[in-house]
C-alpha atoms as a PDB file:
ATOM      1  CA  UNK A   1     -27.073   1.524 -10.622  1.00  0.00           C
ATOM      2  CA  UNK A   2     -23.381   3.271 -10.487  1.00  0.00           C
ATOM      3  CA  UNK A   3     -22.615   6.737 -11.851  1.00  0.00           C
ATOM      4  CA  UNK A   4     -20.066   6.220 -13.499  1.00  0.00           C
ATOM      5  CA  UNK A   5     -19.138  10.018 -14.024  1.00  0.00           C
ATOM      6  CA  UNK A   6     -18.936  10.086 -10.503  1.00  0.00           C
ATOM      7  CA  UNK A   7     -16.262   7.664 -10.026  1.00  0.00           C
ATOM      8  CA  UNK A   8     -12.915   9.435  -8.816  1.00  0.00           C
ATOM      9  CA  UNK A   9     -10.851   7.046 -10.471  1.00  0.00           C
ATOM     10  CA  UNK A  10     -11.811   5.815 -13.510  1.00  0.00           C
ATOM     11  CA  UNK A  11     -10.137   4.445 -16.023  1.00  0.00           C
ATOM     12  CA  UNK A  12      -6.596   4.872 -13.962  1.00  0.00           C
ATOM     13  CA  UNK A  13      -4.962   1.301 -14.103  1.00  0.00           C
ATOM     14  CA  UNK A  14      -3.846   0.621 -10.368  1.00  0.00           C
ATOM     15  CA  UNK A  15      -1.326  -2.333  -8.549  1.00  0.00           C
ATOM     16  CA  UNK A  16      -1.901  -2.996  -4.776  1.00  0.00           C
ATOM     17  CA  UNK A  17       0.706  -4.828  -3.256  1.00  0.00           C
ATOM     18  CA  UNK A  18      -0.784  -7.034  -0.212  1.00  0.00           C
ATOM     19  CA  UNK A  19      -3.919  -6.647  -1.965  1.00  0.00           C
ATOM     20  CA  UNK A  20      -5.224 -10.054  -0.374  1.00  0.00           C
ATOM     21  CA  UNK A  21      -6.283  -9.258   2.905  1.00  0.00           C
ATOM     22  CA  UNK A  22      -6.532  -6.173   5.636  1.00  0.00           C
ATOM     23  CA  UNK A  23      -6.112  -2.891   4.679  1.00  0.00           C
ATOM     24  CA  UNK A  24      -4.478  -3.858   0.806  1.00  0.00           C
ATOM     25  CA  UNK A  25      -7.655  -5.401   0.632  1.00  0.00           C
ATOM     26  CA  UNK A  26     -10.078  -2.654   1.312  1.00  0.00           C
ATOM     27  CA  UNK A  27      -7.935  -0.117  -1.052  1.00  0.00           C
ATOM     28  CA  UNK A  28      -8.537  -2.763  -4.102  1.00  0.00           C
ATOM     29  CA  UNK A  29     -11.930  -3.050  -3.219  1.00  0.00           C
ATOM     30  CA  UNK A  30     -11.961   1.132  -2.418  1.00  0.00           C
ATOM     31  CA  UNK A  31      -9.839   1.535  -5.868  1.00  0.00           C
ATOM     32  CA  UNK A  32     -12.212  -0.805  -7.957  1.00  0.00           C
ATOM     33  CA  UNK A  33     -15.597   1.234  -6.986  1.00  0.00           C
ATOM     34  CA  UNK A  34     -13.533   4.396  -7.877  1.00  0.00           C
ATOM     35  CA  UNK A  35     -13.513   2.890 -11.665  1.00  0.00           C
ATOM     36  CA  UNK A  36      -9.766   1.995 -11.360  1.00  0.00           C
ATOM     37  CA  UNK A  37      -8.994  -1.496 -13.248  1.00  0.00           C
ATOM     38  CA  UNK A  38      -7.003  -3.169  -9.980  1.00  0.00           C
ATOM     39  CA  UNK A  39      -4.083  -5.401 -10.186  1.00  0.00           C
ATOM     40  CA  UNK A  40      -4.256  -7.276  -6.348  1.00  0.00           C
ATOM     41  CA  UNK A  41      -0.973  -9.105  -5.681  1.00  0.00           C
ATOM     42  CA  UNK A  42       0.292 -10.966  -2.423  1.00  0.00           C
ATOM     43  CA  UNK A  43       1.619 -14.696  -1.829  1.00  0.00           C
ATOM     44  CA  UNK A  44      -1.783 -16.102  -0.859  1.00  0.00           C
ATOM     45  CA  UNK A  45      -3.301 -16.631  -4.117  1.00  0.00           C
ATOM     46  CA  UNK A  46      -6.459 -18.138  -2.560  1.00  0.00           C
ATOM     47  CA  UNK A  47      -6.889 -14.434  -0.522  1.00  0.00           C
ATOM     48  CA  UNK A  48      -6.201 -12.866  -3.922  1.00  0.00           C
ATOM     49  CA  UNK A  49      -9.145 -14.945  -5.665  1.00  0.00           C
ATOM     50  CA  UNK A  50     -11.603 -14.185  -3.353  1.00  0.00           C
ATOM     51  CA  UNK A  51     -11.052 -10.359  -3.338  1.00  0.00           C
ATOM     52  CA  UNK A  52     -11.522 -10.482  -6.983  1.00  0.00           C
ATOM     53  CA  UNK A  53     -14.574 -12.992  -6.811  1.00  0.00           C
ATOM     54  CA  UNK A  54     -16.106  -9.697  -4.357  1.00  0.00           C
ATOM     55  CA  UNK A  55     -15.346  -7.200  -6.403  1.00  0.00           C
ATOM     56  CA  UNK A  56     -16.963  -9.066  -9.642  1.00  0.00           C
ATOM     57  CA  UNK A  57     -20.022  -9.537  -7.621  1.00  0.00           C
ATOM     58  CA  UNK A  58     -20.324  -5.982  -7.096  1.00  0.00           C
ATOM     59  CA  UNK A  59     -19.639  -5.036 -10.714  1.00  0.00           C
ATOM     60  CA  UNK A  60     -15.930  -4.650 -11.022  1.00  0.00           C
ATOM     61  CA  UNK A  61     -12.710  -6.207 -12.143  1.00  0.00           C
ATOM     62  CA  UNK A  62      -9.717  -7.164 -10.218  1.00  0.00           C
ATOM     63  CA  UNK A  63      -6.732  -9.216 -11.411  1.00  0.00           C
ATOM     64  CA  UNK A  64      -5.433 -11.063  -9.406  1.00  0.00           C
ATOM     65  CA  UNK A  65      -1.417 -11.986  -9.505  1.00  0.00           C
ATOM     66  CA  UNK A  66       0.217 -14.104  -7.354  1.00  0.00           C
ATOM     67  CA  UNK A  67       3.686 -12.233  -6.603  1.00  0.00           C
ATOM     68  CA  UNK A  68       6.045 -12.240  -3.593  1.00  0.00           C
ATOM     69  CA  UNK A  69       7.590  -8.413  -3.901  1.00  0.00           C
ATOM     70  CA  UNK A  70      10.975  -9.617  -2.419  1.00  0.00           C
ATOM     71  CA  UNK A  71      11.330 -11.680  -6.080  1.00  0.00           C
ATOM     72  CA  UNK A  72      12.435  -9.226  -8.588  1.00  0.00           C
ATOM     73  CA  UNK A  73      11.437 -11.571 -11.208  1.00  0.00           C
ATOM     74  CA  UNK A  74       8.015 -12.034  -9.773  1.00  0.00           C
ATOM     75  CA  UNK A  75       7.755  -8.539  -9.601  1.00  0.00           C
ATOM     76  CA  UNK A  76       8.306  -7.970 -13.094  1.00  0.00           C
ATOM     77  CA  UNK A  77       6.234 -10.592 -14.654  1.00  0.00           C
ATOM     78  CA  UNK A  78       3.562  -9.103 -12.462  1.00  0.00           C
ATOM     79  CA  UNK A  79       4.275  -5.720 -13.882  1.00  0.00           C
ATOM     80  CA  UNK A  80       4.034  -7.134 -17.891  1.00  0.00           C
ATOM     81  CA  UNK A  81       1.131  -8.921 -16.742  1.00  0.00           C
ATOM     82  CA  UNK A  82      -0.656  -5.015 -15.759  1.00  0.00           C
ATOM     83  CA  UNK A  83       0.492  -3.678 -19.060  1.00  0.00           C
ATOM     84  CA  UNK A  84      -0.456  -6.894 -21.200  1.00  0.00           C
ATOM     85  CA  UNK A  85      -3.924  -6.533 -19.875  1.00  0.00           C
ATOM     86  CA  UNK A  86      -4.586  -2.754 -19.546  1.00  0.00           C
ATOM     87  CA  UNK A  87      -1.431  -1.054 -21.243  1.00  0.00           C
ATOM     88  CA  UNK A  88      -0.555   1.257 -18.756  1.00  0.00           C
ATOM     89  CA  UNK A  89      -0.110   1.613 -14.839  1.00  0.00           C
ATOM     90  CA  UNK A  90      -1.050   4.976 -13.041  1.00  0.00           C
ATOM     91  CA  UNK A  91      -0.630   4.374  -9.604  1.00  0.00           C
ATOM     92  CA  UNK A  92       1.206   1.874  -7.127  1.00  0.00           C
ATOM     93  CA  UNK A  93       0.409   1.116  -4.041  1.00  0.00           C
ATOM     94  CA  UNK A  94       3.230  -0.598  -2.114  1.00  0.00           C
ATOM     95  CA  UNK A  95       1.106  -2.008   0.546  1.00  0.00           C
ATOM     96  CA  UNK A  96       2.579  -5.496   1.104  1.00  0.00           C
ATOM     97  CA  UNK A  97       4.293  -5.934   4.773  1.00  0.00           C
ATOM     98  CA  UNK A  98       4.877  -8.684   7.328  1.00  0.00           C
ATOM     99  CA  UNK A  99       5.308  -7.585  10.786  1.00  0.00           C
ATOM    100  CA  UNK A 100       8.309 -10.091  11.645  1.00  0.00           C
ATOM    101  CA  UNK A 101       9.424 -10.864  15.237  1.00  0.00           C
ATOM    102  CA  UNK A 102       9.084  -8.458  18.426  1.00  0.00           C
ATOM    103  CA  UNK A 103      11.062  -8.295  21.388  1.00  0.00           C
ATOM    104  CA  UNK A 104      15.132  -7.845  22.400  1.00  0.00           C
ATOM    105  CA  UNK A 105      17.177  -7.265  19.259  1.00  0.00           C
ATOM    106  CA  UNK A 106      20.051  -9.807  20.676  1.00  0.00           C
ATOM    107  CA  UNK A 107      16.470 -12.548  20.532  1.00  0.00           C
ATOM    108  CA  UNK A 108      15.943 -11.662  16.671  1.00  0.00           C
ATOM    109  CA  UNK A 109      17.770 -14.163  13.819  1.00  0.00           C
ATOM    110  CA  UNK A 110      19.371 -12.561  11.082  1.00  0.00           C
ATOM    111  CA  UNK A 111      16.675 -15.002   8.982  1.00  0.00           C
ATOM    112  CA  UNK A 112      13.931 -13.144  10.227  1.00  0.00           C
ATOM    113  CA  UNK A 113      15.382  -9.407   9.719  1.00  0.00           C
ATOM    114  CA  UNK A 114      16.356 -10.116   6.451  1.00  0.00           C
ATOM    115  CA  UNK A 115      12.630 -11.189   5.674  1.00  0.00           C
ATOM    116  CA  UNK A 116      10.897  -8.358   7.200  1.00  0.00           C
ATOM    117  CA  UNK A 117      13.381  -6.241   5.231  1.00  0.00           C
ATOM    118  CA  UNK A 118      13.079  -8.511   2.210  1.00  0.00           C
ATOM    119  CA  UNK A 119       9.240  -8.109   2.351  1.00  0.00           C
ATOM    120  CA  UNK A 120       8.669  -4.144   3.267  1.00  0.00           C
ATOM    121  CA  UNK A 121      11.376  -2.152   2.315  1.00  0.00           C
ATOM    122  CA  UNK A 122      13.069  -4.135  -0.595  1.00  0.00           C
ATOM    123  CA  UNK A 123       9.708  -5.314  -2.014  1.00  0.00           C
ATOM    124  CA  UNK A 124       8.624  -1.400  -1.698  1.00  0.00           C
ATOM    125  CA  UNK A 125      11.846  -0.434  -4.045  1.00  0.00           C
ATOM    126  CA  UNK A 126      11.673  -3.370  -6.426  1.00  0.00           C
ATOM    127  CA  UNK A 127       7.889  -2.801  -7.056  1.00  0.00           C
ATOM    128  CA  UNK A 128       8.758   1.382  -7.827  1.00  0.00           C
ATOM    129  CA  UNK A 129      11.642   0.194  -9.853  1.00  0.00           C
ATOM    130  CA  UNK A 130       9.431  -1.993 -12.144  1.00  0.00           C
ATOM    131  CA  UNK A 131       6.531   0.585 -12.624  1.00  0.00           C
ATOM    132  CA  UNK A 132       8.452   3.426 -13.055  1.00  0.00           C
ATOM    133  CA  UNK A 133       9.939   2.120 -16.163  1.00  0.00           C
ATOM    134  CA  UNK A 134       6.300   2.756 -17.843  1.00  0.00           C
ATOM    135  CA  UNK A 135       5.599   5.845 -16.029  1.00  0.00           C
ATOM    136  CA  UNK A 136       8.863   7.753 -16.712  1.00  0.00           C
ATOM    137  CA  UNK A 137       8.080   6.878 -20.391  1.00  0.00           C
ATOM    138  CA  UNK A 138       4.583   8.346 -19.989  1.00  0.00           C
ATOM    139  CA  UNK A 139       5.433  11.227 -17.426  1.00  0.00           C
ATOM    140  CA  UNK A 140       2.852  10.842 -15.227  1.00  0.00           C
ATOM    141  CA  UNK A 141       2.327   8.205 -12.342  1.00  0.00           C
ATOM    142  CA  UNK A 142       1.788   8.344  -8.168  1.00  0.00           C
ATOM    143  CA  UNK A 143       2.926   6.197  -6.127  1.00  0.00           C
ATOM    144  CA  UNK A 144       1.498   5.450  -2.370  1.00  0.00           C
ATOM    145  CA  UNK A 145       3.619   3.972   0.254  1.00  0.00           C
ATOM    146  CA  UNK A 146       1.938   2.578   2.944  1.00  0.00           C
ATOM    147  CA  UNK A 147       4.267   2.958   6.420  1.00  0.00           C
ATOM    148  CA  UNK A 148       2.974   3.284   9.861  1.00  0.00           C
ATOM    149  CA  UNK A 149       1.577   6.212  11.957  1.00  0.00           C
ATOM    150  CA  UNK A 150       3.462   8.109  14.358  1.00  0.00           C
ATOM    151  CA  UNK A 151       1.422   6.968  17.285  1.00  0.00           C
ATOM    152  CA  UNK A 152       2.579   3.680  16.546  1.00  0.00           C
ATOM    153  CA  UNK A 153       6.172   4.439  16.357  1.00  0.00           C
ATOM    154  CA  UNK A 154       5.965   5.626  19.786  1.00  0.00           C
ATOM    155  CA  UNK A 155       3.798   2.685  21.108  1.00  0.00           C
ATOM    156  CA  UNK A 156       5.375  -0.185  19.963  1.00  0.00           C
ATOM    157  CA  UNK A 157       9.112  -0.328  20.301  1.00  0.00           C
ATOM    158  CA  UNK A 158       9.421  -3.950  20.594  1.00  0.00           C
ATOM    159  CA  UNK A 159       9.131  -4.605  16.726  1.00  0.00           C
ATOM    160  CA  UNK A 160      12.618  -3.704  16.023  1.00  0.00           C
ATOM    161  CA  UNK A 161      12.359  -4.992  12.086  1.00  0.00           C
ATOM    162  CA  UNK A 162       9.136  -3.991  11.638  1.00  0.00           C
ATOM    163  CA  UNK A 163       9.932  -0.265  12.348  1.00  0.00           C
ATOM    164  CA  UNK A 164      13.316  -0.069  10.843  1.00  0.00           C
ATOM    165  CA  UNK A 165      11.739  -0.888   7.106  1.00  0.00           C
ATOM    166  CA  UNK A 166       8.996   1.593   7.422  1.00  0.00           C
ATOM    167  CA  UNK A 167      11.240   4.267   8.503  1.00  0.00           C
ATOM    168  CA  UNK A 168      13.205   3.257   5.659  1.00  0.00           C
ATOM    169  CA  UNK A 169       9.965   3.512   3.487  1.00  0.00           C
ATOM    170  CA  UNK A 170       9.861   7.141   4.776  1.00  0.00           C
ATOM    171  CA  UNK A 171      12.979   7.994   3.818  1.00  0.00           C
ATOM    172  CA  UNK A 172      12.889   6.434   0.508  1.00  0.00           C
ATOM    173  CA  UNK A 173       9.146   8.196  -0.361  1.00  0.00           C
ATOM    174  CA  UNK A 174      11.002  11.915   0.436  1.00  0.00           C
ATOM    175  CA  UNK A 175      13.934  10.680  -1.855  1.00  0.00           C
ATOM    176  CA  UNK A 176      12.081   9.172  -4.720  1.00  0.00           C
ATOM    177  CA  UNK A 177       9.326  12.018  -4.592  1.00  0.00           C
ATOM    178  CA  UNK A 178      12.584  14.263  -5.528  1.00  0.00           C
ATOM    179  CA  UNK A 179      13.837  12.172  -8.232  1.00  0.00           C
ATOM    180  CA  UNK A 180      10.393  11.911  -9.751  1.00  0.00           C
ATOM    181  CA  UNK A 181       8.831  15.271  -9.525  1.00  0.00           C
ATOM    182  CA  UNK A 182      10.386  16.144 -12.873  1.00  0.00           C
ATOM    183  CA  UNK A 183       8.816  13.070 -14.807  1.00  0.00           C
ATOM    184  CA  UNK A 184       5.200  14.178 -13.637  1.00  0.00           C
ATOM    185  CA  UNK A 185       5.325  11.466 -10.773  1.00  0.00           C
ATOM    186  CA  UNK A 186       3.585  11.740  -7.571  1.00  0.00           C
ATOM    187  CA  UNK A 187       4.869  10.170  -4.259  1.00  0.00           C
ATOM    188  CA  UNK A 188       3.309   9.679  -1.038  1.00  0.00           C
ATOM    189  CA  UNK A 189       3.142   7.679   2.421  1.00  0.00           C
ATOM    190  CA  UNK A 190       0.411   7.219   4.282  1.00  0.00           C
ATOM    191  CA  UNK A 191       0.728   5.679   7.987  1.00  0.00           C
ATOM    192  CA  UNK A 192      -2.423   3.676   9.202  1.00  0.00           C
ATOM    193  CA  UNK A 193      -2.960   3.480  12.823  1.00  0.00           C
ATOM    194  CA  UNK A 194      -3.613   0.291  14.753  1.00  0.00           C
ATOM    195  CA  UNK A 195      -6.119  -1.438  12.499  1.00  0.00           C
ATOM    196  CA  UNK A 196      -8.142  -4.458  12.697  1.00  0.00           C
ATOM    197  CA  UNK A 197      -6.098  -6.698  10.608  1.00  0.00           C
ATOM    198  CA  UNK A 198      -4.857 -10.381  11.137  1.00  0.00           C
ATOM    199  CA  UNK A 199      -1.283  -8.442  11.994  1.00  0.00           C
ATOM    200  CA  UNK A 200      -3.101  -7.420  14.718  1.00  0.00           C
ATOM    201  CA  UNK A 201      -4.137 -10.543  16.435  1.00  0.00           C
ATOM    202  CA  UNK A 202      -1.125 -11.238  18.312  1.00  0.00           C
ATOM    203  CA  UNK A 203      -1.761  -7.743  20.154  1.00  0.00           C
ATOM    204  CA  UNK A 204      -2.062  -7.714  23.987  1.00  0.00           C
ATOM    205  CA  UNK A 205      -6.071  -7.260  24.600  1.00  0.00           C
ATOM    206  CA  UNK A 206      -5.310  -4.504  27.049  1.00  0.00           C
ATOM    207  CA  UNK A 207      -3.601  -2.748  24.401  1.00  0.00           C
ATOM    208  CA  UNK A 208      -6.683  -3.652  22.052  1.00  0.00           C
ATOM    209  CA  UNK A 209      -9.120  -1.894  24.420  1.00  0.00           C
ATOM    210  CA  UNK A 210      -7.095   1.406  25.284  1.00  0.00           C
ATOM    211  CA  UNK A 211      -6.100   2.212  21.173  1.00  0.00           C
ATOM    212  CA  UNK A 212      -8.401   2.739  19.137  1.00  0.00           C
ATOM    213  CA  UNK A 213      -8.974  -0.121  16.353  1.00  0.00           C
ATOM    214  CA  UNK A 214      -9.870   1.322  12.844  1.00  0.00           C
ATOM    215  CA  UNK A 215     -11.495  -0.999   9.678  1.00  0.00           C
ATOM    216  CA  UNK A 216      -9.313  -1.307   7.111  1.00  0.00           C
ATOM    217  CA  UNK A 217     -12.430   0.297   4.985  1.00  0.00           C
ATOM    218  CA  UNK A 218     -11.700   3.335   7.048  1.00  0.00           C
ATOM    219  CA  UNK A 219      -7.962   3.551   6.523  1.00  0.00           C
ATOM    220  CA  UNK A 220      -8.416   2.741   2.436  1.00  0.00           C
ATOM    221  CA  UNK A 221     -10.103   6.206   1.748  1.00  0.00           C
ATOM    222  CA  UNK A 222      -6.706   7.830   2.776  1.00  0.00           C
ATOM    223  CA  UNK A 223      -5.096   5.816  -0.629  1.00  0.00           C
ATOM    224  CA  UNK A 224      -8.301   7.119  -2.635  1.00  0.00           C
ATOM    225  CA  UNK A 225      -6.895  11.127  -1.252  1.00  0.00           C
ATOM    226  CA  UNK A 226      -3.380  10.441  -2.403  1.00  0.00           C
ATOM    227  CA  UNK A 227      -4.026   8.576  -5.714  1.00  0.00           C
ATOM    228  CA  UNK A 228      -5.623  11.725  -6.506  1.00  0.00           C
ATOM    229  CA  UNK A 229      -2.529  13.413  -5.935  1.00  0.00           C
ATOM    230  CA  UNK A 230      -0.136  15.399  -8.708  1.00  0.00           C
ATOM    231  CA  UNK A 231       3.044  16.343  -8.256  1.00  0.00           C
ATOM    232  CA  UNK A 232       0.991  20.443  -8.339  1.00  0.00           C
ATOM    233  CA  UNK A 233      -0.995  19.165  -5.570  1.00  0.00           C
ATOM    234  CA  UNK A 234       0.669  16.753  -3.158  1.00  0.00           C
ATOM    235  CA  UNK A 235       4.187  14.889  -3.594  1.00  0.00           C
ATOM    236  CA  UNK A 236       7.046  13.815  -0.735  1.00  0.00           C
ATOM    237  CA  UNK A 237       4.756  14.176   1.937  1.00  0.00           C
ATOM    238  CA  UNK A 238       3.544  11.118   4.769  1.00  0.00           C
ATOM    239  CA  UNK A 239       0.336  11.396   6.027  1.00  0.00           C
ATOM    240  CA  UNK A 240      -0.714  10.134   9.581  1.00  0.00           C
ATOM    241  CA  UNK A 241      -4.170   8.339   8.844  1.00  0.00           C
ATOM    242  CA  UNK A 242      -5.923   9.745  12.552  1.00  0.00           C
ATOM    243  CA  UNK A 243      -4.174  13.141  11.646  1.00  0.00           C
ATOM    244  CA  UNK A 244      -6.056  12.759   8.553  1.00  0.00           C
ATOM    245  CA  UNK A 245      -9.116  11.867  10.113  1.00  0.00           C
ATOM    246  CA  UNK A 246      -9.033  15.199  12.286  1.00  0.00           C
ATOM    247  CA  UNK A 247      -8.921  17.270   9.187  1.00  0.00           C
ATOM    248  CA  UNK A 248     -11.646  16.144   7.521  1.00  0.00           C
ATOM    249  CA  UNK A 249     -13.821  16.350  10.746  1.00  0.00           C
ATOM    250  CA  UNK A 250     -12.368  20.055  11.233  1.00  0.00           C
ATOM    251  CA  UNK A 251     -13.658  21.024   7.385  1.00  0.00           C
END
């Protein structure tokens, strides 16, 4: 039987982007045991289904949206699909990413940039844009953008599109945290380390074996933290997930 006076987030109204798989995944699944009503959108509607099917065998609902984040019109009739069904939207998690090409820059089309852009840092702004709408009106919100931890920045230099959009993401979570502050909205990154997702298979095994791998389950209880967030408590900041970790093992 649940407590539901125990749940951290009930009755908040939440939208994960790449809600379909990996780590989006486990935060809808994280967010929806909370007591959040989750919105899961991605491109793979068949993903989205069966993250919803889970949750409503454990007792909770999830709707599921198909929605590519790069569409601003997708985007939006996403959005009025959230506030048709639950009239409101609390937080955001801008989650969706591909990880795009690696190697030499000059070896990179301007096709695939423009996606991996398209995808993680324009997808990131259109999905803030929409929300933000209903949350100015309301004055309260929080956004979570989900980037990359610092470890990996240092590690893996050949994704050259891949890195420049989540810097970007950084950059844009300080900036819109500023904006927002005086609306009553909340805005944080969070940076997962190398975790066991399908972006992951392509990863040299040598590499596998010397980082450590975290489960997306893992990673998703940094989104619970930060959706608890105000702008009083926590707002502008990016949180390395194994930094994170540390903490709470140090308390």
């Amino acid at each position: 039987m649940k407590i539901e006076n125990k749940q951290k987030l009930r009755d908040r109204v939440a939208i994960v982007t790449g809600g379909g798989r990996g780590i989006g995944r486990a935060i809808v699944l994280d967010f929806a045991k909370e007591g959040a009503n989750v919105v899961a959108c991605g491109r793979n509607q068949t993903f989205l289904e069966e993250v919803s099917q889970e949750a409503s065998r454990a007792g909770y609902f999830v709707l599921a949206v198909r929605t590519d984040v790069s569409i601003e019109g997708e985007v939006e009739r996403m959005v009025d699909e959230a506030i048709k069904k639950f009239g409101k939207i609390d937080i955001l998690v801008n989650n969706a990413a591909i990880g795009g090409p690696r190697g030499l820059i000059t070896d990179i089309s301007k096709e695939e940039w423009d996606e991996v852009l398209d995808v993680n840092l324009t997808g990131t702004f259109l999905c803030s844009k929409a929300v933000l709408k209903h949350m100015i009106k309301r004055g309260t919100g929080n956004i979570i953008n989900v980037t990359t931890s610092k470890g990996w920045k240092r590690r893996r230099p050949g994704a050259v599109a891949y890195r420049a959009s989540k810097s970007g993401m950084e950059g844009f979570t300080l900036v819109l945290a500023k904006q927002m502050k005086p609306y009553g909205i909340c805005v944080n990154a969070m940076g997962p380390a190398t975790t066991d997702t399908d972006m992951q298979k392509n990863m040299p095994l040598a590499q596998k074996r010397r980082w450590r791998m975290w489960k997306p389950d893992e990673v998703s209880k940094l989104a619970v933290f930060l959706a608890l967030q105000t702008v009083d408590t926590l707002t502008g900041a990016s949180i390395d997930f194994p930094q994170w970790q540390k903490s709470l093992r140090g308390s």
